[in-house]
Protein backbone atom coordinates (compact mmCIF):
# COMPACT_ATOMS: atom_id res chain seq x y z
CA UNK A 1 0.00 0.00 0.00
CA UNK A 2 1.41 3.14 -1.07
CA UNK A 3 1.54 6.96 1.12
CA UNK A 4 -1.71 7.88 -1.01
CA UNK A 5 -3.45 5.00 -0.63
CA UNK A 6 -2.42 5.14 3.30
CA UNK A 7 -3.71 8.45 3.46
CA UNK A 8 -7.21 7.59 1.86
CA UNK A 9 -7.71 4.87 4.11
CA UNK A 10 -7.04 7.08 7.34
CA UNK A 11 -9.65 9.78 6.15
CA UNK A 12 -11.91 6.87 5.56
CA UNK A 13 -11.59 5.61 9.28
CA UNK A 14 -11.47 8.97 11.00
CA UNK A 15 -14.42 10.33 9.11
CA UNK A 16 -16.37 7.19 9.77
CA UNK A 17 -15.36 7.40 13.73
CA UNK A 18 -15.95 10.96 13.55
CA UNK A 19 -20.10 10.86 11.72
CA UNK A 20 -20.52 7.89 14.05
CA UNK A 21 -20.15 9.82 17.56
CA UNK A 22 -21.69 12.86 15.81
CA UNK A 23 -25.04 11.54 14.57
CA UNK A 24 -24.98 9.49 17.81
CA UNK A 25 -25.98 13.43 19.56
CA UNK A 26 -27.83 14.30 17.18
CA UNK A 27 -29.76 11.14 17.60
CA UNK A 28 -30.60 12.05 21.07
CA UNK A 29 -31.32 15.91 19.91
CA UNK A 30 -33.53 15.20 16.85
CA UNK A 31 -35.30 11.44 16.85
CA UNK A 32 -37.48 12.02 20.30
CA UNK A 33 -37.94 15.65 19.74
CA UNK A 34 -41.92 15.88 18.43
CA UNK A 35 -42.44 13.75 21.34
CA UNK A 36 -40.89 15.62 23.99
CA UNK A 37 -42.75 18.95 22.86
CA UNK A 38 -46.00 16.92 22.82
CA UNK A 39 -45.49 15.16 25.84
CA UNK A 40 -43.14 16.54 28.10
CA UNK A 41 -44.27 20.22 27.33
CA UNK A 42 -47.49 20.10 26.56
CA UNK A 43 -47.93 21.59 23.25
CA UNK A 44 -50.57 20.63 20.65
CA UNK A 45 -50.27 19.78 17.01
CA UNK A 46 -50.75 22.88 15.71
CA UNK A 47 -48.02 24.63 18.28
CA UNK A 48 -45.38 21.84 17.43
CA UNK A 49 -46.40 22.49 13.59
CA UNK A 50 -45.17 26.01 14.26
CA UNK A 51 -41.95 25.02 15.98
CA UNK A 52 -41.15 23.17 13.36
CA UNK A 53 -41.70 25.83 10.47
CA UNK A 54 -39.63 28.30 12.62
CA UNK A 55 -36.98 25.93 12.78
CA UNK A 56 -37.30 25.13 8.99
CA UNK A 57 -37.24 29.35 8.67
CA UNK A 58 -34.07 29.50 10.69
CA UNK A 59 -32.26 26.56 8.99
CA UNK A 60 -32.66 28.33 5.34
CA UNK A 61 -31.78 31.76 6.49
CA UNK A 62 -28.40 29.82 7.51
CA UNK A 63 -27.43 27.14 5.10
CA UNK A 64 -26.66 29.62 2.20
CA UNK A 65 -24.63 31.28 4.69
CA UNK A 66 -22.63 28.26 5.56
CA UNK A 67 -22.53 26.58 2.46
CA UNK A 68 -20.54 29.53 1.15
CA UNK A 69 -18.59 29.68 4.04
CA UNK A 70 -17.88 25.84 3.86
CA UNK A 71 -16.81 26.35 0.04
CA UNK A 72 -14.51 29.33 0.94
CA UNK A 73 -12.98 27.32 3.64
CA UNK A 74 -12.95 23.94 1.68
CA UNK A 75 -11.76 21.52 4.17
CA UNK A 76 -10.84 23.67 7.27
CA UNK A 77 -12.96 22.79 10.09
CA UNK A 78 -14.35 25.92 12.11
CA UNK A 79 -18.16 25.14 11.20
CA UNK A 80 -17.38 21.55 12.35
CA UNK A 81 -16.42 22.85 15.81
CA UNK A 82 -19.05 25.27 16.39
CA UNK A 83 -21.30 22.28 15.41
CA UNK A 84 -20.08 20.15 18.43
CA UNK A 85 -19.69 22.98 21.08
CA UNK A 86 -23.63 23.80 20.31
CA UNK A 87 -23.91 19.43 20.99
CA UNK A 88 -22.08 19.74 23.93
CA UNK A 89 -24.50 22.71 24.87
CA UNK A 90 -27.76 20.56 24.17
CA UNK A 91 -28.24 19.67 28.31
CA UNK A 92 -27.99 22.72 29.77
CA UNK A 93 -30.03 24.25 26.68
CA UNK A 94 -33.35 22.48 26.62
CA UNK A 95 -33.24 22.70 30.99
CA UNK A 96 -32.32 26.22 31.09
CA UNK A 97 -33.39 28.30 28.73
CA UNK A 98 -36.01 26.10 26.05
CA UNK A 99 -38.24 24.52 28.35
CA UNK A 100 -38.36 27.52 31.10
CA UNK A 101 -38.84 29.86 27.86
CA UNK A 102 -42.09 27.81 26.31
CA UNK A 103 -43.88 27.72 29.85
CA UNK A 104 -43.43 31.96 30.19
CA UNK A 105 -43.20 33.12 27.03
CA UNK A 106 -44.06 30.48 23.87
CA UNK A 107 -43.15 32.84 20.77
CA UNK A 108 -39.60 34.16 22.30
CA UNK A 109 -39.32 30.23 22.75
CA UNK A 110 -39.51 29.14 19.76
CA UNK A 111 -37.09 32.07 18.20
CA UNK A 112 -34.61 31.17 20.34
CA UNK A 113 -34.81 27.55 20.24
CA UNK A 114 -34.86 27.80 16.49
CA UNK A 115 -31.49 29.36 16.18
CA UNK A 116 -30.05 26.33 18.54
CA UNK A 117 -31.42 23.26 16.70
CA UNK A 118 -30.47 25.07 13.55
CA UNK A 119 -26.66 25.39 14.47
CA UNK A 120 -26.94 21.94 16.36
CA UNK A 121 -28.58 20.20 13.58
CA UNK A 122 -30.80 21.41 10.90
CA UNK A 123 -28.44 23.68 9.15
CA UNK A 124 -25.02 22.08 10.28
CA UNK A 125 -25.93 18.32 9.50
CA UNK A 126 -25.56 19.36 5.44
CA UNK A 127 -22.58 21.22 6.73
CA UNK A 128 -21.00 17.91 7.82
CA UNK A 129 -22.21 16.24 4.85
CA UNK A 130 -21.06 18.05 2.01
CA UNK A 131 -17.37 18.65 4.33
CA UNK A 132 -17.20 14.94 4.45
CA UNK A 133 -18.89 13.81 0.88
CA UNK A 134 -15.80 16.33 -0.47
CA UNK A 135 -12.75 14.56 1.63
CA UNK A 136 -14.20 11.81 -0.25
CA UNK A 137 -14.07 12.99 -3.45
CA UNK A 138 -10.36 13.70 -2.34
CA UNK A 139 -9.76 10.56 -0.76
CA UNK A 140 -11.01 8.07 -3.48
CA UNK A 141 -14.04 6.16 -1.65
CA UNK A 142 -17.66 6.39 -1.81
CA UNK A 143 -19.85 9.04 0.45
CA UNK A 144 -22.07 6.40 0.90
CA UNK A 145 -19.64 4.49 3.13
CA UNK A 146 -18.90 7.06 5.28
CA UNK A 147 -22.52 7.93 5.70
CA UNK A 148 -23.86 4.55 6.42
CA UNK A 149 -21.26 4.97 9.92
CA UNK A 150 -23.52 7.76 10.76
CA UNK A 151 -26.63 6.28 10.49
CA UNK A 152 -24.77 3.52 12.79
CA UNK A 153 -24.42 6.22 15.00
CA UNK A 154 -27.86 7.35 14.76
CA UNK A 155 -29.07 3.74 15.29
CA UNK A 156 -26.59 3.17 18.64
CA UNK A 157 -28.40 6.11 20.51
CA UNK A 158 -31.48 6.14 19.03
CA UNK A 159 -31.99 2.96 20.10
CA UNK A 160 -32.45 3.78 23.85
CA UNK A 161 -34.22 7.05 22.62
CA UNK A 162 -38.17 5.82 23.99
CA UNK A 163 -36.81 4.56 27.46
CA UNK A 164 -34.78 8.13 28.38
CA UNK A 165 -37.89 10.07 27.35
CA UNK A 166 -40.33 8.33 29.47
CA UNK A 167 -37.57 8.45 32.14
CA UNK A 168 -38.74 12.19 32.09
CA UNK A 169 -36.93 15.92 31.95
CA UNK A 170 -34.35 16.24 29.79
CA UNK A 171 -32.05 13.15 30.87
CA UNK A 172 -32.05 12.15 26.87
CA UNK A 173 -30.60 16.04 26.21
CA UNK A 174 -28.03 15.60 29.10
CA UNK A 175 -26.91 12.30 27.69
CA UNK A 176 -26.47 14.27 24.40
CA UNK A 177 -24.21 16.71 25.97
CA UNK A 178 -21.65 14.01 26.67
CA UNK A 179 -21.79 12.34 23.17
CA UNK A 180 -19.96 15.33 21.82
CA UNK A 181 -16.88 15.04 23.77
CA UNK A 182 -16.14 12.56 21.56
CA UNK A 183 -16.83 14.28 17.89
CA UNK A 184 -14.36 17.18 19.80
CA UNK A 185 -12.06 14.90 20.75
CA UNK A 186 -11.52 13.65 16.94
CA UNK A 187 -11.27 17.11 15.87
CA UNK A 188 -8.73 18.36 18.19
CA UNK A 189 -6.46 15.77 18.04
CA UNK A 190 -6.79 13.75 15.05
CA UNK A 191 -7.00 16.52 12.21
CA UNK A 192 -9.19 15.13 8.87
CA UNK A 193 -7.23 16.11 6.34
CA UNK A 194 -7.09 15.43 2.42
CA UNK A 195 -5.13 13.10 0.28
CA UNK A 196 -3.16 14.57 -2.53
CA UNK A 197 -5.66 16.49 -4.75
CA UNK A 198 -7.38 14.64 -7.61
CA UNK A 199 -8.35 15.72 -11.53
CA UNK A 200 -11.94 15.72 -10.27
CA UNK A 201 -11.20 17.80 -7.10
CA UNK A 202 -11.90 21.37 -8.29
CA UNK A 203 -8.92 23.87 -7.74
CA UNK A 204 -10.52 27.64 -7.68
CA UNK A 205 -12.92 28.78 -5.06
CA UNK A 206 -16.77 29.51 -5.68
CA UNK A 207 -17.52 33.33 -6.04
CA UNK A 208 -21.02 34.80 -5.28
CA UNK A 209 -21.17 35.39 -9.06
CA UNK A 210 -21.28 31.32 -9.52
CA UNK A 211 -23.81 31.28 -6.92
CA UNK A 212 -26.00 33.90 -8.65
CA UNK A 213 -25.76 31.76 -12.29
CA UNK A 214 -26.33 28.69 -10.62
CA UNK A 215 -29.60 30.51 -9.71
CA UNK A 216 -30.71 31.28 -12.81
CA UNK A 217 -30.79 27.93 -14.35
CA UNK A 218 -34.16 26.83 -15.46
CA UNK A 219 -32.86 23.03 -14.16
CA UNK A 220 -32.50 24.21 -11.00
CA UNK A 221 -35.40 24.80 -10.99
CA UNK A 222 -36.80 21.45 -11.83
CA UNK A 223 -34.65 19.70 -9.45
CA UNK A 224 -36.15 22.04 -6.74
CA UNK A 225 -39.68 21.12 -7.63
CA UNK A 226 -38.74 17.26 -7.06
CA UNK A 227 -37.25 18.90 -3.91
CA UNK A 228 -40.28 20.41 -2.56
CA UNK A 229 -42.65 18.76 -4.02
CA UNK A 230 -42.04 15.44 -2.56
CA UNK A 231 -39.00 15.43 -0.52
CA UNK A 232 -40.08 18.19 1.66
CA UNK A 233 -43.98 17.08 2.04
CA UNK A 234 -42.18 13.62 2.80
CA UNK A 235 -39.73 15.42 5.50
CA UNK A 236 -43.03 16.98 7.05
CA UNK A 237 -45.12 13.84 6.98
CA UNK A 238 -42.25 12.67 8.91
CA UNK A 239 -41.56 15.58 12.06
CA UNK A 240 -44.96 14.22 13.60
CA UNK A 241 -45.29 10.87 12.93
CA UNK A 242 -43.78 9.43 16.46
CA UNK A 243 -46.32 10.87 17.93
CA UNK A 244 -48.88 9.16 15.70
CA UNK A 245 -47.33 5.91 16.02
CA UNK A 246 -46.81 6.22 20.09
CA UNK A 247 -50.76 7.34 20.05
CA UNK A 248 -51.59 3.64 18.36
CA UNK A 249 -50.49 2.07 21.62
CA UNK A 250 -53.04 1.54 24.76
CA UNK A 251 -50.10 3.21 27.34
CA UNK A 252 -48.27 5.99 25.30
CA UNK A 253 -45.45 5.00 27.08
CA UNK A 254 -44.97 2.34 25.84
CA UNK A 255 -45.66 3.76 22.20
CA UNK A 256 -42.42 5.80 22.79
CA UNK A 257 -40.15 2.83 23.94
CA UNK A 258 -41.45 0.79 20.81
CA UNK A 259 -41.10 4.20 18.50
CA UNK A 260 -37.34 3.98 19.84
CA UNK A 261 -36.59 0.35 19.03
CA UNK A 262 -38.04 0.71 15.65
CA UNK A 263 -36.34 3.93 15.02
CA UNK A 264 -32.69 2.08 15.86
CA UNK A 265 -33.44 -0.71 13.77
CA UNK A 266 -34.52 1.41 11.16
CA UNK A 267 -31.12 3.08 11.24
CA UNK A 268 -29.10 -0.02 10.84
CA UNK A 269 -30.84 -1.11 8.18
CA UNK A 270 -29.94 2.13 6.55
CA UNK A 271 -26.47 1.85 7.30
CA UNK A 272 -26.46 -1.20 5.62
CA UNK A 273 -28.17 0.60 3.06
CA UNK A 274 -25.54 2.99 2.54
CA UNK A 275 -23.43 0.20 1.45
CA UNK A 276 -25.10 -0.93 -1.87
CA UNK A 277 -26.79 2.61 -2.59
CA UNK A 278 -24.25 3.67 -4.45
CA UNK A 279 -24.34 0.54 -6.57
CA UNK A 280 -27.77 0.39 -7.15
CA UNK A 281 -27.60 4.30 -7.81
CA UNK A 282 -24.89 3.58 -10.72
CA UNK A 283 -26.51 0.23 -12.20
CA UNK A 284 -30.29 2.08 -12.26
CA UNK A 285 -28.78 5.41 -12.95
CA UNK A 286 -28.84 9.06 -11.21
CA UNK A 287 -32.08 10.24 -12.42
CA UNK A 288 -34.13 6.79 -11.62
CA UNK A 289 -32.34 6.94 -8.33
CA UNK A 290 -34.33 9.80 -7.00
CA UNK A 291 -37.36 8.77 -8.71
CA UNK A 292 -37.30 5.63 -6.78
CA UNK A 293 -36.14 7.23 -3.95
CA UNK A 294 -39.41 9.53 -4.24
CA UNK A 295 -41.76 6.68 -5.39
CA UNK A 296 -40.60 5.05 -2.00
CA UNK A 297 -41.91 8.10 0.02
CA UNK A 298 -45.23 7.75 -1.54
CA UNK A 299 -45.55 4.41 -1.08
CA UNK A 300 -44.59 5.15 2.73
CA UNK A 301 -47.48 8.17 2.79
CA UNK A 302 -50.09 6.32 1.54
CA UNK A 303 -49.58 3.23 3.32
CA UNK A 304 -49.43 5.25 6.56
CA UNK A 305 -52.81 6.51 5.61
CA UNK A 306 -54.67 3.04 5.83
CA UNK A 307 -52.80 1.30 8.02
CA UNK A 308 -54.21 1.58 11.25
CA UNK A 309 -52.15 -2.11 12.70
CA UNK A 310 -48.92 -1.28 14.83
CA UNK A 311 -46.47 -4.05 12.98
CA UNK A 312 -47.84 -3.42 9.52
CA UNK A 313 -47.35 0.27 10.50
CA UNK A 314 -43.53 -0.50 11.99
CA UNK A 315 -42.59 -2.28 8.31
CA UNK A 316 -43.49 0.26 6.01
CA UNK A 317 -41.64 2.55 8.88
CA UNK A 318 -38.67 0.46 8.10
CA UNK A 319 -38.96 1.42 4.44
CA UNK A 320 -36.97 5.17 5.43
CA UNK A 321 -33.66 2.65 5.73
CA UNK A 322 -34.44 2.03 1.51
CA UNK A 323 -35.33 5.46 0.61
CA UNK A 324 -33.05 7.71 2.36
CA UNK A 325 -29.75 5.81 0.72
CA UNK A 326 -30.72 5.62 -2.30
CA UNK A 327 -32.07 9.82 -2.16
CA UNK A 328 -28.58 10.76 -0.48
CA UNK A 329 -26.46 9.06 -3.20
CA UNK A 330 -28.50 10.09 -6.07
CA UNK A 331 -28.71 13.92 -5.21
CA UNK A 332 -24.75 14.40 -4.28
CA UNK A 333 -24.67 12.14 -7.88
CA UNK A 334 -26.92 14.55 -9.76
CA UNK A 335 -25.57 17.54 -8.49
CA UNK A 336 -21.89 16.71 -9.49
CA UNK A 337 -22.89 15.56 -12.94
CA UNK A 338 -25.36 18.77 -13.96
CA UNK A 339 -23.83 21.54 -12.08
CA UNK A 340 -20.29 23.26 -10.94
CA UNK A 341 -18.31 20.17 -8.66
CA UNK A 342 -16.83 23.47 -6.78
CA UNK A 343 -20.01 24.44 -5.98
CA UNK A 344 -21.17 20.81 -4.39
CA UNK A 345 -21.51 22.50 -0.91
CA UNK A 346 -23.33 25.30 -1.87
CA UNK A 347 -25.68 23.78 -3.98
CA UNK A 348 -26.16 20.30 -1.64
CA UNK A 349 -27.36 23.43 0.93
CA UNK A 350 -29.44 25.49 -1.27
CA UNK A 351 -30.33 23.69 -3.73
CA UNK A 352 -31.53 20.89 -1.41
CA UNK A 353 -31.27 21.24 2.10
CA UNK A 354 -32.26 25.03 1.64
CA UNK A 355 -35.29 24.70 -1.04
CA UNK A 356 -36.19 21.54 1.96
CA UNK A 357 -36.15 23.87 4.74
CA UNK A 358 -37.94 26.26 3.26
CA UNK A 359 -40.91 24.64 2.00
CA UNK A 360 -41.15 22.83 5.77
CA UNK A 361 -41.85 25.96 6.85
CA UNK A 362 -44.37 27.32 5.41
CA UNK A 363 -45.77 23.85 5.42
CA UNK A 364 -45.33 22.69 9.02
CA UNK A 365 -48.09 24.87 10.70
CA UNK A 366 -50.49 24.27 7.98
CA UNK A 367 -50.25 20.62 8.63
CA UNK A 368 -50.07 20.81 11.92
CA UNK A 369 -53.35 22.33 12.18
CA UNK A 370 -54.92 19.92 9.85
CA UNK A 371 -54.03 17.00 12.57
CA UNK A 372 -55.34 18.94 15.20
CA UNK A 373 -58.87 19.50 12.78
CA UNK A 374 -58.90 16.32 11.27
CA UNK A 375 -56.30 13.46 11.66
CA UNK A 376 -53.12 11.55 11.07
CA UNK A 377 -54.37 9.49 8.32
CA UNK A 378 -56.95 12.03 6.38
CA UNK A 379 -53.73 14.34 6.00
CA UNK A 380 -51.45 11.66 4.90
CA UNK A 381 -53.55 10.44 2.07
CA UNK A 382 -53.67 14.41 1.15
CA UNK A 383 -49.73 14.47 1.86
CA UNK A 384 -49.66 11.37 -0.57
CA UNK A 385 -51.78 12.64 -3.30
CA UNK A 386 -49.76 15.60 -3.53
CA UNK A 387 -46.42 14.24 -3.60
CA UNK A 388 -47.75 12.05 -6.67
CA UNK A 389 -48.24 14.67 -8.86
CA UNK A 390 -44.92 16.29 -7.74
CA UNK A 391 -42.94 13.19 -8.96
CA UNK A 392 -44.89 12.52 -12.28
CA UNK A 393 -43.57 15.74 -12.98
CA UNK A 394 -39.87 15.10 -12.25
CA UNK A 395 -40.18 12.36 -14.43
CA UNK A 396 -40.04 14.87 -17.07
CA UNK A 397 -38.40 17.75 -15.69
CA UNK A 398 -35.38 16.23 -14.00
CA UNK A 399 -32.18 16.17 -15.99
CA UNK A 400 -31.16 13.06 -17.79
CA UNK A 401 -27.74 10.99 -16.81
CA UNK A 402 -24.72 11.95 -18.68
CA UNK A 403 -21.30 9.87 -18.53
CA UNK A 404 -21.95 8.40 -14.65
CA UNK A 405 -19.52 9.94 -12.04
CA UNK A 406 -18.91 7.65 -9.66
C-alpha cells in the first residue's frame, strides 16, 4: 500500500469514527424531539407544527450562509467545531433556557430555540455532509460508506431514545451533551485532512457570481420542484409521525419505547443501506435513483394513511432505511454531474437542504393544524396525493444521466 493509498484509508476511518459519535448526539437531539414537545411540554399539534416551520425558517436563512462559508474554507474545520460545542450545549439548553422559555413566554421560545437546533442540527448536518462527501471525493471512496457509519451512530443512541424520554426531563438532552466530547475529541487531536488532490477535485474557489448563475438555471429549478414537491412534504409527513405511532399504543409509554426500538433498527438497516446505494444508484442510474427514492416516500405516505395495525405500521416505517440511501447518493450524484463540482456545498445546501427547509416551513403549521382538525391518516392520504403529482412531474423535468460519475 502506497503513502496515497495510506492516506485515503485514514480519512476513511477517521471520518467514519468521527459521523458515528456525531449523529450518535444528534440522535438524542432530533429522533425524540416531536415527542418531547408533545409530551413533556405540553404543546398541541398545531403549536409543534409552528416550531417546526420556525426551525425550517431559521435553517434556510443559515445554510446559504454556511454553504458559502464551507466552500470558501474547503476543508478547514471551524463550522465543524461550532457544530459540536452547540452538541455539547444541548443539556444545559433544553433545561435552562427552552423549556423555562415555552412555559413563560411560547413565541420568544420558539425564536430562540430555532437558532439552537439550527446550528446543532438542521443547518449544520448538510454542513457535515457536504465537508465529508468532499474529503471523499479527495480521498477516493464512496460518500455512501462514510454515511452509512452515521446512520450507525444514529441507530446506537437512538436505540435507547423511547426509554430516556419516558424516564422524564431532559435526561435524553443531558446524555447528548456528553456524546460530543467525543466528535471534539476527533477534531482536536486527530485533524481530517485530504489526500493529494485529484483531476476531479476542483482547484478555484466559488464566487457569489457562480452562486447567482447557478440561480438562474431553469434546471434548477426542476430539481427544486422534485425537492419540494415530494421530498419536503415527505420530511413533514415525517416531524410528527412518532407521535402518531406512540398514540396507536393503549399506554403511550410504551408507544415511545417501541417508537425507539423501531427507530434504531430502522437506522441499521440504513447503514447497511448505505453500502449498496451507491451501486444500485450507478446500475439504475442518477435520475431513476431519486425517482425511486421519491416513489418510495409515496408508497410510505399512503400506506401510513390506511394502516391503522402497529407491525404493519412499523414495516413500512422500516422502508426510510431504503429510501433515504438511495435519495442521499442520487442527489450528491446529480448535483456533481449537472452543475459546478466546486459548488457541491453550496448547492447540496441550497439547492436541497435550503429549497427543503424552506418549504417545511411554510408547510409545518399548515399541517399541523390539519391534525389537530382532522387526523393523522386524512392528512397523509392528502400528503400522498400531492407528492404524486410532484414526482410525475420530475419524471419529465429532471435532468437526464450523462457519462456516470462515480
Amino acid at each position: 500500500m502506497n503513502k496515497a493509498e495510506k492516506s485515503n484509508q485514514r480519512n476513511y476511518w477517521v471520518s467514519s469514527a468521527y459521523l458515528f459519535s456525531l449523529f450518535g448526539g444528534y440522535a438524542l437531539v432530533y429522533s425524540m424531539y416531536a415527542i418531547w414537545l408533545s409530551q413533556t411540554v405540553g404543546l398541541s399539534g398545531k403549536q409543534i407544527g409552528i416550531i417546526f416551520s420556525v426551525n425550517s425558517i431559521a435553517a434556510i436563512s443559515l445554510q446559504p450562509l454556511l454553504g458559502f462559508i464551507q466552500d470558501k474554507i474547503h476543508t478547514k474545520q471551524y463550522l465543524l467545531w461550532i457544530n459540536a460545542i452547540f452538541l455539547l450545549l444541548t443539556g444545559p439548553f433544553f433545561s435552562f433556557i427552552y423549556e423555562p422559555l415555552f412555559l413563560s413566554n411560547f413565541y420568544l421560545g420558539i425564536f430562540v430555540g430555532a437558532i439552537y437546533i439550527a446550528l446543532v442540527f438542521l443547518a449544520m448536518a448538510g454542513v457535515v455532509e457536504t465537508y465529508l462527501e468532499r474529503l471523499s471525493r479527495y480521498s477516493d471512496f464512496e460518500y455512501g460508506k462514510v454515511r452509512l457509519w452515521g446512520s450507525l451512530g444514529w441507530a446506537s443512541t437512538a436505540l435507547f431514545g423511547g426509554v430516556l424520554i419516558n424516564i422524564g426531563g431532559e435526561t435524553i438532552f443531558w446524555i447528548a451533551s456528553a456524546t460530543a466530547f467525543v466528535p471534539m475529541f476527533i477534531l482536536l487531536f486527530v485533524k481530517i485532512r485530504p489526500a493529494v488532490s485529484k483531476a476531479g477535485v476542483p482547484s478555484s474557489m466559488p464566487t457569489l457570481k457562480d452562486i447567482l448563475l447557478v440561480l438562474k438555471l431553469p434546471k434548477f429549478y426542476c430539481l427544486s420542484l422534485f425537492v419540494l414537491g415530494v421530498a419536503t412534504i415527505y420530511t413533514v409527513y415525517d416531524q410528527q409521525f412518532p407521535v402518531f405511532y406512540a398514540s396507536l399504543f393503549l399506554d403511550v409509554k410504551t408507544g415511545n419505547e417501541m417508537y425507539g426500538y423501531l427507530n434504531s433498527l430502522q437506522i441499521f438497516l440504513e447503514a447497511a443501506g448505505f453500502l449498496v446505494a451507491p451501486a444500485i444508484v450507478n446500475r439504475v442510474g442518477i435520475k431513476t435513483g431519486l425517482l425511486l427514492a421519491g416513489l418510495i416516500m409515496i408508497v410510505r405516505m399512503f400506506c401510513s394513511a390506511i394502516l391503522n395495525d402497529e407491525v404493519l405500521l412499523s414495516l413500512v416505517k422500516l422502508l426510510h432505511a431504503v429510501e433515504l440511501p438511495i435519495l442521499m447518493v442520487s442527489i450528491f450524484k446529480y448535483l456533481n454531474m449537472h452543475f459546478d463540482s466546486k459548488l457541491s456545498s453550496t448547492l447540496y445546501l441550497i439547492g436541497f437542504m435550503f429549497v427543503m427547509q424552506l418549504g417545511a416551513g411554510a408547510m409545518a403549521p399548515i399541517f399541523g393544524e390539519l391534525y389537530d382538525s382532522f387526523s393523522f391518516q386524512y392528512v397523509y392520504l392528502l400528503m400522498g396525493i400531492i407528492a404524486t403529482v410532484c414526482l410525475i412531474l420530475s419524471v419529465f423535468l429532471l435532468e437526464k444521466d450523462k457519462a456516470l460519475k462515480n
